[in-house]
N, C-alpha and C. Protein backbone atom coordinates (compact mmCIF):
# COMPACT_ATOMS: atom_id res chain seq x y z
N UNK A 1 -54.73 -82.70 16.38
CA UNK A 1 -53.71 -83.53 15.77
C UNK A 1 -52.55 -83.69 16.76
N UNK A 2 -52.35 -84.97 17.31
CA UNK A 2 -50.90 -85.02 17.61
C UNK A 2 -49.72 -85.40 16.94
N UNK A 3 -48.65 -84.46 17.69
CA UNK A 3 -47.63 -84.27 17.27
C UNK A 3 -46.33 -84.56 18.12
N UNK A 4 -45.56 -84.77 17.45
CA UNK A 4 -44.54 -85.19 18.84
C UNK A 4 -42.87 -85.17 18.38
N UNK A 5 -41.80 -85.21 19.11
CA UNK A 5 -40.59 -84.25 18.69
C UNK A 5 -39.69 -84.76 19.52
N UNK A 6 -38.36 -84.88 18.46
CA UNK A 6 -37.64 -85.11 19.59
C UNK A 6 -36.16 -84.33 18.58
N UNK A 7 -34.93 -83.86 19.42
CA UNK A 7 -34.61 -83.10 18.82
C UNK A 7 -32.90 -83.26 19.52
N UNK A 8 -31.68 -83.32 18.23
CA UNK A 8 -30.48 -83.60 18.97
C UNK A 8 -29.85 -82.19 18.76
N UNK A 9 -28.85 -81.77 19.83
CA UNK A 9 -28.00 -80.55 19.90
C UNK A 9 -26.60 -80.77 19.89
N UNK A 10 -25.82 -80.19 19.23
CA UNK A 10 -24.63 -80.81 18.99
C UNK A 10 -23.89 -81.67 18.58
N UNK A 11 -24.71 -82.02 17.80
CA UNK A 11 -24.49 -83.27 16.76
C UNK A 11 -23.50 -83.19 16.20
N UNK A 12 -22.42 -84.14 16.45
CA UNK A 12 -20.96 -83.63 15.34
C UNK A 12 -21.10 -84.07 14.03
N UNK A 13 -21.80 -83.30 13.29
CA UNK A 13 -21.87 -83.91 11.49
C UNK A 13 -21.78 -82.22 10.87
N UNK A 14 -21.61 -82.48 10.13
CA UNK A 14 -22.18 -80.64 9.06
C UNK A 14 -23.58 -80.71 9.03
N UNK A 15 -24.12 -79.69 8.76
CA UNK A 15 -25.81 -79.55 8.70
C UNK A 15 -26.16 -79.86 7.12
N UNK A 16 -25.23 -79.60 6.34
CA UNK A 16 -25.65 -79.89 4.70
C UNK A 16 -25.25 -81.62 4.66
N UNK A 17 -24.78 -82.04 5.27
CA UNK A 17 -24.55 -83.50 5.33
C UNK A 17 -25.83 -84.48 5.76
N UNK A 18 -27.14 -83.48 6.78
CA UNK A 18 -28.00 -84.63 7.07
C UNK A 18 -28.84 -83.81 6.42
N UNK A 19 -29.18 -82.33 5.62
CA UNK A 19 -30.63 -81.98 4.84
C UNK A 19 -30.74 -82.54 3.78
N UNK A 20 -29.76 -82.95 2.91
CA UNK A 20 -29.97 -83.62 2.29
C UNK A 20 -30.68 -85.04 2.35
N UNK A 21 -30.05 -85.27 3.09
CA UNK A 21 -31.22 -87.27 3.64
C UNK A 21 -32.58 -86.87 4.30
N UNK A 22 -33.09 -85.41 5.05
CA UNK A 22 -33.79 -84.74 5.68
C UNK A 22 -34.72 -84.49 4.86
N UNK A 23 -34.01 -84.14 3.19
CA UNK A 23 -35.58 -83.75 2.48
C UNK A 23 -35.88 -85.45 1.78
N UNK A 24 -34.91 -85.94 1.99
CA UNK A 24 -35.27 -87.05 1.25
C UNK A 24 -36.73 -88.52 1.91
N UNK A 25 -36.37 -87.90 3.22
CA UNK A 25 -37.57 -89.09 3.65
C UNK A 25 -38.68 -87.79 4.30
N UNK A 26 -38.95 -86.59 4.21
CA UNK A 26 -39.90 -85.64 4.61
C UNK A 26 -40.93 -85.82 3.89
N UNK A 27 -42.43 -85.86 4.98
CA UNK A 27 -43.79 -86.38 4.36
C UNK A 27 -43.92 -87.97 4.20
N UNK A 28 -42.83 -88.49 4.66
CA UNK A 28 -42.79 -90.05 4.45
C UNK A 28 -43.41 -90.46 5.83
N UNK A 29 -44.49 -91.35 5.89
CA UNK A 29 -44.34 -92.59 6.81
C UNK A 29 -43.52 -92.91 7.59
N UNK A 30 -43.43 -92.37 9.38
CA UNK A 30 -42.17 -93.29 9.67
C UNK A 30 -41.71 -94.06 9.89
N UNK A 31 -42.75 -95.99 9.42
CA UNK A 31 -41.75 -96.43 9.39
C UNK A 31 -40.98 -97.09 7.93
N UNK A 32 -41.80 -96.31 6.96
CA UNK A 32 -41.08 -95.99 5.84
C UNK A 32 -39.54 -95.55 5.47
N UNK A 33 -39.68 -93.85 6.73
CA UNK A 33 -38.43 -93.68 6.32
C UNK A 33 -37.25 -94.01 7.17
N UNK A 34 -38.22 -94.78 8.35
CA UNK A 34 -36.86 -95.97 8.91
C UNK A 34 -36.02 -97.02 8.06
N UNK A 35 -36.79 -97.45 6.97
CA UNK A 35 -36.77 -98.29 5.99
C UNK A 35 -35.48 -97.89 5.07
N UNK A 36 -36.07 -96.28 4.33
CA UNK A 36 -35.08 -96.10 4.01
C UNK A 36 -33.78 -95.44 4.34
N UNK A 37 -33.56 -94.85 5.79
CA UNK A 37 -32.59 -94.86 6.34
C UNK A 37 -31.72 -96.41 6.98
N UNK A 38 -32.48 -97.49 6.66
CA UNK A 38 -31.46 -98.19 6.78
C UNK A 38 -31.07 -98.31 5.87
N UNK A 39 -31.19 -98.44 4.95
CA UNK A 39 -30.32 -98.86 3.81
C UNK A 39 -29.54 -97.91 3.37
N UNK A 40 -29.50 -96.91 3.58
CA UNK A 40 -28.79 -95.36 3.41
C UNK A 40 -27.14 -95.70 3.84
N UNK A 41 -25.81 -95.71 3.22
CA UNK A 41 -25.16 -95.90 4.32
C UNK A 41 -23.75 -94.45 4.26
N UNK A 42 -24.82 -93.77 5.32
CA UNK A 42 -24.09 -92.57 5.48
C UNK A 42 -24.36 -92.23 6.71
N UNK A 43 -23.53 -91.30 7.46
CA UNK A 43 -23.74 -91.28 9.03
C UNK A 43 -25.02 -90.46 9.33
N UNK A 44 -25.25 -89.48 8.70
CA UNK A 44 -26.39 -88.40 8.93
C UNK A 44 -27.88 -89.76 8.67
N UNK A 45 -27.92 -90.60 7.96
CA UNK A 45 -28.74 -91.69 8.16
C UNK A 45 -29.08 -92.65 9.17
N UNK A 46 -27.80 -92.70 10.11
CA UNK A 46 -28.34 -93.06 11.02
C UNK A 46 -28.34 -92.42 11.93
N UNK A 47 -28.13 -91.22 12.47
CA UNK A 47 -28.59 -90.10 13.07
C UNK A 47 -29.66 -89.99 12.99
N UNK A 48 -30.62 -89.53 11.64
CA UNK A 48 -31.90 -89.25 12.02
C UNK A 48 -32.52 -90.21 12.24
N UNK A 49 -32.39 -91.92 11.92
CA UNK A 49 -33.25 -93.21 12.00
C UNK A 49 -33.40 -92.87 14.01
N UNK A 50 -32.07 -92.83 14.43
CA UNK A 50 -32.20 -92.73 16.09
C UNK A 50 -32.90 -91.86 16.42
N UNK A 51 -33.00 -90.31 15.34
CA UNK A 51 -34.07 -89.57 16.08
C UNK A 51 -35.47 -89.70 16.18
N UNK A 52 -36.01 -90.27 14.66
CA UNK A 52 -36.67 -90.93 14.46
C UNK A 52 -37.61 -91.90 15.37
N UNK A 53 -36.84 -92.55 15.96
CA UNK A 53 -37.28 -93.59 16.89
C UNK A 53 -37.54 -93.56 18.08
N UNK A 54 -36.64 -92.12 18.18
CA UNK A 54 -36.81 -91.41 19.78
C UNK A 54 -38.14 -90.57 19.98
N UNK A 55 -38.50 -90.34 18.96
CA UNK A 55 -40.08 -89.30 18.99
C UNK A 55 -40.77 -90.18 18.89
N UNK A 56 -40.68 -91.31 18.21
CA UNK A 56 -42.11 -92.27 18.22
C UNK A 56 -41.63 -92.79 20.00
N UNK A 57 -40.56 -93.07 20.44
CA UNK A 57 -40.57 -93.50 22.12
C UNK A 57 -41.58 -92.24 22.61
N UNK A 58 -41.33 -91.10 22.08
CA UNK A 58 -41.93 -90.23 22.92
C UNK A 58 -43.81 -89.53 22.84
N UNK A 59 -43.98 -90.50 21.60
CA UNK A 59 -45.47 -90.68 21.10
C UNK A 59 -45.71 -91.43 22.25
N UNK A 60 -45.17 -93.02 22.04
CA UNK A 60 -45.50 -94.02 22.98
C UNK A 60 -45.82 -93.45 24.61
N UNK A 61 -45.16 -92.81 24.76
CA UNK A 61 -45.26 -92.78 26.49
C UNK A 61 -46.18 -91.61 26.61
N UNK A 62 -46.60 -90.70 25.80
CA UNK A 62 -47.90 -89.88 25.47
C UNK A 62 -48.85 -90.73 25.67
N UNK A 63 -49.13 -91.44 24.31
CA UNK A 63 -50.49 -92.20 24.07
C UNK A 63 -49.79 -93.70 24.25
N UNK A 64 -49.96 -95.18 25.07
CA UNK A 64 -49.38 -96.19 24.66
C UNK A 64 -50.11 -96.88 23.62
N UNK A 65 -51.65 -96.40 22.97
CA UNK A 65 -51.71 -97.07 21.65
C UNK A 65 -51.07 -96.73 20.26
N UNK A 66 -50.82 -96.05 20.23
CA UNK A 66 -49.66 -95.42 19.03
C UNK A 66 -49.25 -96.39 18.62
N UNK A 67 -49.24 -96.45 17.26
CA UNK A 67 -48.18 -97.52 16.60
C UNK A 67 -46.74 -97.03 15.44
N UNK A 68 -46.10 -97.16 14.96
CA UNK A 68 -45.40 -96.41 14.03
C UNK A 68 -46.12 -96.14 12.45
N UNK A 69 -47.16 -96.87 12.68
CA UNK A 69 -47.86 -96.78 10.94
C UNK A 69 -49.15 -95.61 11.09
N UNK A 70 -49.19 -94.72 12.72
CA UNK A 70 -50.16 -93.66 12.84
C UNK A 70 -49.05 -92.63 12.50
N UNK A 71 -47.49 -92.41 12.39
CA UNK A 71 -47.26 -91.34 12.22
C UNK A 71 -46.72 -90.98 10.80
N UNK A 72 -46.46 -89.75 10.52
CA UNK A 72 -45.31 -89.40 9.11
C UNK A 72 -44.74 -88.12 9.04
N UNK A 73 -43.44 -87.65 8.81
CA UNK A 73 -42.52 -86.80 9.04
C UNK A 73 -43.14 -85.38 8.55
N UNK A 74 -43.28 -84.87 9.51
CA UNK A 74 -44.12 -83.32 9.50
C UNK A 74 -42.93 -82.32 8.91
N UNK A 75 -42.24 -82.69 9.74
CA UNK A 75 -40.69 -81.68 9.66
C UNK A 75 -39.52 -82.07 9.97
N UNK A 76 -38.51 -81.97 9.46
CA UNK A 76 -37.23 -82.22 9.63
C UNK A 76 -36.39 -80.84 9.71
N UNK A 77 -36.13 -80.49 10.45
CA UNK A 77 -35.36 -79.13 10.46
C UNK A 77 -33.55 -79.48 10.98
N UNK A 78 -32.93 -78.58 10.28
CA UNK A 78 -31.95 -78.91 10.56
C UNK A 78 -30.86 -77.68 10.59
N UNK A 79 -30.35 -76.88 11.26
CA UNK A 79 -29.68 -75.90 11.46
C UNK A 79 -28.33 -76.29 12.20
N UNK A 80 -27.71 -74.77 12.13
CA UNK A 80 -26.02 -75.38 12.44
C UNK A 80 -25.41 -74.61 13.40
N UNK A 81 -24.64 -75.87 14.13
CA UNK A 81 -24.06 -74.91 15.61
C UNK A 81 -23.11 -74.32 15.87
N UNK A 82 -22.85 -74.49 16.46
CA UNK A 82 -21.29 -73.72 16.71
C UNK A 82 -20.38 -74.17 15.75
N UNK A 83 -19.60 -73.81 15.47
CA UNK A 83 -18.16 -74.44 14.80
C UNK A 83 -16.63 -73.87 15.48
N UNK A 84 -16.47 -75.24 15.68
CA UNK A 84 -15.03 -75.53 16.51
C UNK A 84 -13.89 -74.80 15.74
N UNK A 85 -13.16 -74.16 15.73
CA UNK A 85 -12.12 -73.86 14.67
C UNK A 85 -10.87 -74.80 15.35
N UNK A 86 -10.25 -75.54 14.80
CA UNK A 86 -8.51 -75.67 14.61
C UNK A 86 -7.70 -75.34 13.26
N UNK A 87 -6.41 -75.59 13.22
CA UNK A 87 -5.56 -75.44 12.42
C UNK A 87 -4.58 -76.40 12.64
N UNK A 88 -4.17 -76.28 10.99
CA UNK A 88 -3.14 -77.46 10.93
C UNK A 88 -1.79 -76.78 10.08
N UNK A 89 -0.76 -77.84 10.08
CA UNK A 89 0.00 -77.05 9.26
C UNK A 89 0.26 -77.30 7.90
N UNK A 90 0.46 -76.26 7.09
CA UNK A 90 0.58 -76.35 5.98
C UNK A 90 1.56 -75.80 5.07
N UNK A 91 1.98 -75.99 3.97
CA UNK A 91 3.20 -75.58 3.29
C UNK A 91 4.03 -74.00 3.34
N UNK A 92 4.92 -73.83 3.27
CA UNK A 92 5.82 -73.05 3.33
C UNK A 92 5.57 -71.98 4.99
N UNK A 93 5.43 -73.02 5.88
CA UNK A 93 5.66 -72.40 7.26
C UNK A 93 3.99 -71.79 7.42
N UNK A 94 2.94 -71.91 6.57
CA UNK A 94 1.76 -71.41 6.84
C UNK A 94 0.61 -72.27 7.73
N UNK A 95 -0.67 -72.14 8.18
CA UNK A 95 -1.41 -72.66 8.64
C UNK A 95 -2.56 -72.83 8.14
N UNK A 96 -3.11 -73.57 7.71
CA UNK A 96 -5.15 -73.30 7.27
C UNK A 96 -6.08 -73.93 8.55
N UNK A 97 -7.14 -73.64 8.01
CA UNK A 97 -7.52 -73.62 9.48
C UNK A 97 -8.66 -74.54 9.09
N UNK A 98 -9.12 -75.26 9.73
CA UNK A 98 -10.08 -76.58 9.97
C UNK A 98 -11.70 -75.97 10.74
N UNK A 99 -12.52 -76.40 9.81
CA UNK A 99 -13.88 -76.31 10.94
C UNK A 99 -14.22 -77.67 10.82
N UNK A 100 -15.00 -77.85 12.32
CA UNK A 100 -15.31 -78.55 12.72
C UNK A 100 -16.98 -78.34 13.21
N UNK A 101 -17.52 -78.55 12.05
CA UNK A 101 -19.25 -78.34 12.39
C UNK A 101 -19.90 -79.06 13.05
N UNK A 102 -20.86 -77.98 13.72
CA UNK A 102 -22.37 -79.31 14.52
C UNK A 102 -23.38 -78.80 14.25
N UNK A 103 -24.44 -79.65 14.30
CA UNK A 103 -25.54 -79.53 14.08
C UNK A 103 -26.94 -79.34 15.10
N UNK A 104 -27.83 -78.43 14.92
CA UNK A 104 -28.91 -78.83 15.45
C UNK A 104 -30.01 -79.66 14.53
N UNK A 105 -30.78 -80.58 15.06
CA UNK A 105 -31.41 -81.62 13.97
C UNK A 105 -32.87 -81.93 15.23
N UNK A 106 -33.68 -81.30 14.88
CA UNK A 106 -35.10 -81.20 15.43
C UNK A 106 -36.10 -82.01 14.11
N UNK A 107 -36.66 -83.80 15.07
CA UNK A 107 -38.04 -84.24 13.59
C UNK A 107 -38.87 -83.78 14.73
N UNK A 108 -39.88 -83.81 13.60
CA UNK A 108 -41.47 -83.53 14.32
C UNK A 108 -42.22 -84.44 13.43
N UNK A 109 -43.04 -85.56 14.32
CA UNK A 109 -43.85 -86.12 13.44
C UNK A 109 -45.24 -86.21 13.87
N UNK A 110 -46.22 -86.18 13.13
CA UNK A 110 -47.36 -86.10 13.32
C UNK A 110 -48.60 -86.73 13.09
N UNK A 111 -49.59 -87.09 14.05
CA UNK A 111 -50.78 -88.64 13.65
C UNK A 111 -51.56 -88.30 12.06
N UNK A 112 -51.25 -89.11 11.56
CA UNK A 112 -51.74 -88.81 10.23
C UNK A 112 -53.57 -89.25 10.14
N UNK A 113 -53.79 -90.15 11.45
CA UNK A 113 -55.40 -90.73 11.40
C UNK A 113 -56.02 -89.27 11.80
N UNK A 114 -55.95 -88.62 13.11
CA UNK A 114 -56.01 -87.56 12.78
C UNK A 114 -56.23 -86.31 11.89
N UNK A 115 -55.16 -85.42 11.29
CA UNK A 115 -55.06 -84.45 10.46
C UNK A 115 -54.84 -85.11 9.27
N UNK A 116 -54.94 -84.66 7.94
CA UNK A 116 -54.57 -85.05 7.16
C UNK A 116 -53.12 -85.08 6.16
N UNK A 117 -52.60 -85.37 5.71
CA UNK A 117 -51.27 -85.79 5.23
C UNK A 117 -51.04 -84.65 4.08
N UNK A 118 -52.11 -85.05 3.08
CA UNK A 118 -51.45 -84.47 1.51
C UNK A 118 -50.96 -82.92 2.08
């Protein structure tokens, strides 16, 4: 079965901001869940549509018969990176303090003619 991956580091979003859209097109067709990441209109949506598109580039230059209707989302993983701390100011001479999350966001998608799906 092939499989193929492409994977962003440092992604400035929160990680609970794209698993949610992550479980939502997982096991989907990709170019299904290109479909429905466009119409999605939230930033973690088009984040993964670009990652998305970057693993099928990277099917393509594997195999050049590949088409987008041989693959469907094996995995979406999504874990979290560093976090930036600042602070700001806040009432009676105090400070709170600001994170600033990133993400790691690894798809893996896989030939469905191949292995099987269910």
């Amino acid at each position: 079965m092939m499989e193929t991956k492409a994977t962003l580091r440092y992604g400035r979003i929160g990680p609970q901001k794209v698993r949610d859209i992550g479980v939502l097109i997982l096991g989907k067709e990709a170019k299904i869940a290109l479909g429905l990441l466009a119409n999605l209109q939230r930033r973690g949506a088009f984040i993964l549509a670009k990652l998305i598109k970057s693993a099928l580039s990277n099917a393509k230059s594997k195999n050049p018969k590949t088409t987008p209707e041989d693959f469907y989302l094996k995995t979406v993983v999504v874990d979290g990176g560093p976090v930036a701390k600042r602070s700001r100011a806040a009432a009676m001479g105090r400070s709170t303090s600001i994170k600033k999350r990133t993400s790691h966001i690894t798809v893996v998608l896989a030939n469905k003619k191949n292995g099987s799906k269910s």
